[in-house]
N, C-alpha and C. Protein backbone atom coordinates (compact mmCIF):
# COMPACT_ATOMS: atom_id res chain seq x y z
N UNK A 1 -18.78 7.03 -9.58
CA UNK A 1 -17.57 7.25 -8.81
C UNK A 1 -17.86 6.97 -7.34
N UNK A 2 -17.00 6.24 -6.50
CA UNK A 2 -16.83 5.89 -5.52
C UNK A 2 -15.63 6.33 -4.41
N UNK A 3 -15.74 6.48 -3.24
CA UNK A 3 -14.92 7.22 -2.59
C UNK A 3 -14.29 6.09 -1.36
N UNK A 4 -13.18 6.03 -1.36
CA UNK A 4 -12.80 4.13 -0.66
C UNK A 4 -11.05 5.26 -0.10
N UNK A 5 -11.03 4.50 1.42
CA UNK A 5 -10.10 4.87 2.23
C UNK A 5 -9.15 3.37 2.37
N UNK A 6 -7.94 4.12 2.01
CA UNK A 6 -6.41 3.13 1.88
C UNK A 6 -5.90 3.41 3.38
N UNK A 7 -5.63 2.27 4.47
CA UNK A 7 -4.52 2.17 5.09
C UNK A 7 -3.13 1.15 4.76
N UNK A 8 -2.24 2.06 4.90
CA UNK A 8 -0.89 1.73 4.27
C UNK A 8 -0.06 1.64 5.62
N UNK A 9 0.25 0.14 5.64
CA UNK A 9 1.29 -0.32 6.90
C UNK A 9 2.67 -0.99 6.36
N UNK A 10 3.28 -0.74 7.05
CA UNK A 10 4.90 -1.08 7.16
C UNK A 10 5.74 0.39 7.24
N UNK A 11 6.90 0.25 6.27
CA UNK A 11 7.49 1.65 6.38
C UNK A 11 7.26 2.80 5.57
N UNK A 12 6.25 3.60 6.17
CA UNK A 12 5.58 4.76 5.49
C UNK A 12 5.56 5.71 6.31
N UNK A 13 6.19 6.33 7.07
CA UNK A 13 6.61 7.57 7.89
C UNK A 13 7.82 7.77 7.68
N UNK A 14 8.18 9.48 7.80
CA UNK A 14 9.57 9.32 7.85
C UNK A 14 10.55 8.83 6.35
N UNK A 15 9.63 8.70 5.75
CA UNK A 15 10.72 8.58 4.20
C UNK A 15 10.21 9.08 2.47
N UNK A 16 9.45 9.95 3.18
CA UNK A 16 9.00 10.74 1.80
C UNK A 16 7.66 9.91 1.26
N UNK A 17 7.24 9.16 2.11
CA UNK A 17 5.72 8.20 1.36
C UNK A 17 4.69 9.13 0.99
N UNK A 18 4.03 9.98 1.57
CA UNK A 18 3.26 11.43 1.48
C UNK A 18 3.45 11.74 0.48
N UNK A 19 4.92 12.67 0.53
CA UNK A 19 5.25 13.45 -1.18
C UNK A 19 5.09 12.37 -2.29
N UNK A 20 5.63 11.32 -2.26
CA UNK A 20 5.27 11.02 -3.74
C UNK A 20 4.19 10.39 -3.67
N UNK A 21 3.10 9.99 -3.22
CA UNK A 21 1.96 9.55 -2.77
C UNK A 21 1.03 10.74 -3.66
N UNK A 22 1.15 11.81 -3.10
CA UNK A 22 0.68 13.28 -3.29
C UNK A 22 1.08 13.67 -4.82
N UNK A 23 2.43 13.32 -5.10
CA UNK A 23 2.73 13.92 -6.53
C UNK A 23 2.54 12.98 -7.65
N UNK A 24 2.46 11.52 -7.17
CA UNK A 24 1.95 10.88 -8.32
C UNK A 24 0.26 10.58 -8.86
N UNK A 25 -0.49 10.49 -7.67
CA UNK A 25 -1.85 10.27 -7.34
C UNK A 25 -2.36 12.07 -8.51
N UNK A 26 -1.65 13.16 -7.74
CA UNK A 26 -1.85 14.21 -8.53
C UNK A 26 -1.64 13.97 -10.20
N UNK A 27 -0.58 13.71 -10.33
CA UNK A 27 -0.08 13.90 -11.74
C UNK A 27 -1.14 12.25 -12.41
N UNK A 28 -1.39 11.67 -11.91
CA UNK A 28 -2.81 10.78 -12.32
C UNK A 28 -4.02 11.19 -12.62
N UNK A 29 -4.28 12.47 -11.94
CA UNK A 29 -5.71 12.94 -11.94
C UNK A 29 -6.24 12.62 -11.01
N UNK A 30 -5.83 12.29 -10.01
CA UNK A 30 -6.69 11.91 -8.57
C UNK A 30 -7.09 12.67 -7.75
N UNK A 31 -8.05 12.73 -7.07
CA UNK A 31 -8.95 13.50 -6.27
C UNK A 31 -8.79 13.03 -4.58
N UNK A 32 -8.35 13.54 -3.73
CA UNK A 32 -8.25 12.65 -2.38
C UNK A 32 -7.10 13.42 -1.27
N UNK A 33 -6.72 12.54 -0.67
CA UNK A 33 -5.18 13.30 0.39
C UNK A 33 -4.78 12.27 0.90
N UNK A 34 -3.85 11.96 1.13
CA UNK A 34 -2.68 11.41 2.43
C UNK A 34 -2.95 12.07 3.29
N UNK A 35 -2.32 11.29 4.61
CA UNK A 35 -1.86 11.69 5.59
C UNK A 35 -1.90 11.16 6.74
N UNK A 36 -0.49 10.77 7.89
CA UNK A 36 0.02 10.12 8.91
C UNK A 36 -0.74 10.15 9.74
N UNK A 37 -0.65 8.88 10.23
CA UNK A 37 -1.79 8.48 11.47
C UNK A 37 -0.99 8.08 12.97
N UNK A 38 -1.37 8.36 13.61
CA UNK A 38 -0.46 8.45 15.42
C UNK A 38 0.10 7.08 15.40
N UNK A 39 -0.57 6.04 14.76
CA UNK A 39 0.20 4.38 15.14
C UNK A 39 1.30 4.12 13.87
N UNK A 40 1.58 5.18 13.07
CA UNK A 40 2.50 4.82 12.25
C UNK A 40 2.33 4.23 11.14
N UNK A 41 0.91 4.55 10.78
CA UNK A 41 0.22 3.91 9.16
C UNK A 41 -0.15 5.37 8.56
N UNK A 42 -0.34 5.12 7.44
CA UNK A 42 -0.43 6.39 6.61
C UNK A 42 -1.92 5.98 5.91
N UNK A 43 -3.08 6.93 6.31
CA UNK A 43 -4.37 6.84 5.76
C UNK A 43 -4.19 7.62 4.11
N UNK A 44 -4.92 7.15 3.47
CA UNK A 44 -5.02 7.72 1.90
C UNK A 44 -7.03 7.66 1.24
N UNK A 45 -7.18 8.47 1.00
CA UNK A 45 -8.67 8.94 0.55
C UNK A 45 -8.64 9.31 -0.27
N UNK A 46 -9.26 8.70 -1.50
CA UNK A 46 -9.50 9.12 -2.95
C UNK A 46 -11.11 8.62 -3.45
N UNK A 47 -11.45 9.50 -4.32
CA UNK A 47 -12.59 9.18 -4.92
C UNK A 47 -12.64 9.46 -6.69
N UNK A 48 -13.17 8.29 -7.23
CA UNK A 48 -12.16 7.36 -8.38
C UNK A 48 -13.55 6.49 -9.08
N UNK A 49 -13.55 6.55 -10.13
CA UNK A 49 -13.80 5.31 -10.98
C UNK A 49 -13.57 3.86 -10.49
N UNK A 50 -14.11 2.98 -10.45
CA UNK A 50 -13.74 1.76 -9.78
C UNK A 50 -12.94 1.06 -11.39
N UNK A 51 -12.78 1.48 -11.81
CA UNK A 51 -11.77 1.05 -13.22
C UNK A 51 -10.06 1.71 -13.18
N UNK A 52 -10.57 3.13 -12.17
CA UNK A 52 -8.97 3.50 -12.10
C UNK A 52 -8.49 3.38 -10.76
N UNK A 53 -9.02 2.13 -9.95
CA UNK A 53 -8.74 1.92 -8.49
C UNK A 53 -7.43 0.97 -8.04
N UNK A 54 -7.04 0.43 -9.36
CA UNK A 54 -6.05 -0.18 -9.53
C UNK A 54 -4.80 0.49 -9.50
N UNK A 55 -4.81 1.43 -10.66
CA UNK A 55 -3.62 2.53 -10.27
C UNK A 55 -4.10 3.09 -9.40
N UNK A 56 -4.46 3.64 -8.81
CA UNK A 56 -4.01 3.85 -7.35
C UNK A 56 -3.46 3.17 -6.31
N UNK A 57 -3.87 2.15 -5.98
CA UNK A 57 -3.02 0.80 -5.54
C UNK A 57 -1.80 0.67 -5.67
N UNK A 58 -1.45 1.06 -6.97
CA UNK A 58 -0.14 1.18 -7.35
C UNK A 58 0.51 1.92 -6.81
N UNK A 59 0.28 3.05 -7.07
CA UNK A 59 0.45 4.38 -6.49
C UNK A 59 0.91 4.21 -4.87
N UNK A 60 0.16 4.07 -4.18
CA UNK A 60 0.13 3.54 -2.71
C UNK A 60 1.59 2.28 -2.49
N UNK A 61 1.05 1.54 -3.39
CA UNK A 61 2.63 0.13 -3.26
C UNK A 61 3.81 0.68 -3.64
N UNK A 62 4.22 1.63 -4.36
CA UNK A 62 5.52 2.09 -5.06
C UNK A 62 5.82 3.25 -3.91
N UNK A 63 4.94 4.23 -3.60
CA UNK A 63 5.72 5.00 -2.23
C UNK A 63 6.35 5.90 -2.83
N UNK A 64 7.49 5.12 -1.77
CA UNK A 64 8.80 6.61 -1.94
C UNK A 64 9.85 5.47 -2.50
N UNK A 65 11.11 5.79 -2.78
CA UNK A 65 12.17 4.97 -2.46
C UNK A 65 12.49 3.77 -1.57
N UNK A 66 12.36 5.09 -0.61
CA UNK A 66 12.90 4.59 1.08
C UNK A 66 11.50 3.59 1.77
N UNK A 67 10.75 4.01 1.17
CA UNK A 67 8.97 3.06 2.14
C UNK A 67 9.22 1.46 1.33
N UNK A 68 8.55 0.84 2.12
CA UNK A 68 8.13 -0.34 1.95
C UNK A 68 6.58 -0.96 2.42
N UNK A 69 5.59 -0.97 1.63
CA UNK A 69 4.43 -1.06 2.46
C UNK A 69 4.04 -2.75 2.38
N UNK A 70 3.72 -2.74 3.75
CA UNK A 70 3.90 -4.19 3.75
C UNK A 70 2.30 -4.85 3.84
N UNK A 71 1.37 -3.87 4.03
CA UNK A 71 -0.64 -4.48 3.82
C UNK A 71 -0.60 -3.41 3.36
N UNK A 72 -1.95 -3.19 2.71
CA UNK A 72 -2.51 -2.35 2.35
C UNK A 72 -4.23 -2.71 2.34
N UNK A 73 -4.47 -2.01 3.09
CA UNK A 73 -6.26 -2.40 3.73
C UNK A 73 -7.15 -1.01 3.18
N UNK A 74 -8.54 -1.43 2.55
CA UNK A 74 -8.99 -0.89 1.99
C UNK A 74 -10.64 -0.82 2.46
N UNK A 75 -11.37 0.30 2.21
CA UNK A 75 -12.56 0.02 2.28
C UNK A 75 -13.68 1.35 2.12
N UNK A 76 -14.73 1.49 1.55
CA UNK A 76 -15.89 2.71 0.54
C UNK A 76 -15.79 3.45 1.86
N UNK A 77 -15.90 4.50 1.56
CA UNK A 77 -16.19 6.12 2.50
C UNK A 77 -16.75 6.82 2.03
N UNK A 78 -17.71 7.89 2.78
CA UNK A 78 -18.75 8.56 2.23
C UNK A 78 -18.00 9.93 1.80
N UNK A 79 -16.80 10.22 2.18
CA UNK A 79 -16.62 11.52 2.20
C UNK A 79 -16.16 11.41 0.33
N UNK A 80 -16.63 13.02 -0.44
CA UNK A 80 -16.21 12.99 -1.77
C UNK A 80 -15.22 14.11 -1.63
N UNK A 81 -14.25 13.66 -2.61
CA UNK A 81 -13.43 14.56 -2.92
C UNK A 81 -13.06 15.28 -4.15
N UNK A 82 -13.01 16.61 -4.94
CA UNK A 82 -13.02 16.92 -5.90
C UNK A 82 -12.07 18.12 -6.42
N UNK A 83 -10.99 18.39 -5.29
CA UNK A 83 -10.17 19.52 -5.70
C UNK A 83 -8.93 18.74 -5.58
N UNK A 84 -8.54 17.92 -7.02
CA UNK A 84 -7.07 17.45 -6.13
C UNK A 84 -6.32 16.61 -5.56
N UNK A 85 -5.23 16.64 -5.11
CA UNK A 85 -5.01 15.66 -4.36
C UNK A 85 -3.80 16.32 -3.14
N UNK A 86 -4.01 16.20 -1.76
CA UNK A 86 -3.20 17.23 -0.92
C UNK A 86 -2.47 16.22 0.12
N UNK A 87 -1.75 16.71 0.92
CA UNK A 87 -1.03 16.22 2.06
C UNK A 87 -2.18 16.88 3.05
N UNK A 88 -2.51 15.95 3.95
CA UNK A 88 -3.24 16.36 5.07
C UNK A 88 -2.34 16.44 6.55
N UNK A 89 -2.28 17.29 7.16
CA UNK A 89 -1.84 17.20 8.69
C UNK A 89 -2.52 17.28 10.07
């Protein structure tokens, strides 16, 4: 298992990207958190099987309704995560 940090750009503030970010990643079994960054991208941290890194991706591209993510930039982090999956502030 590997631990890899998602930045998510376009429209992801402000329209519920977090909550379902948070409730689907959860209801997956994912281990990690969201949460809004001062320039208006939304950071995401999970640590994952590199077989279930795909759905998550997913997860991240589908959002909310209202979001539209227009990159999604990726890359390994040391930090592990194992309780979960939370909204960070």
């Amino acid at each position: 298992m590997k631990s890899y940090k998602f930045i998510s750009v376009g429209r992801v503030q402000g329209v519920y990207y977090r909550a379902n970010v948070q409730k689907n990643a959860s209801k997956s079994g994912f281990n990690g958190y969201v949460k809004n960054l001062n320039d208006g991208t939304v950071e995401s941290c999970v640590t994952c099987a590199e077989s279930k890194l795909d759905e998550f991706e997913n997860i991240l591209k589908k959002g909310s309704p209202a979001s539209r993510v227009d990159e999604l930039h990726i890359q390994e982090c040391n930090e592990v995560f194992q309780e979960g999956f939370i909204v960070r502030y």
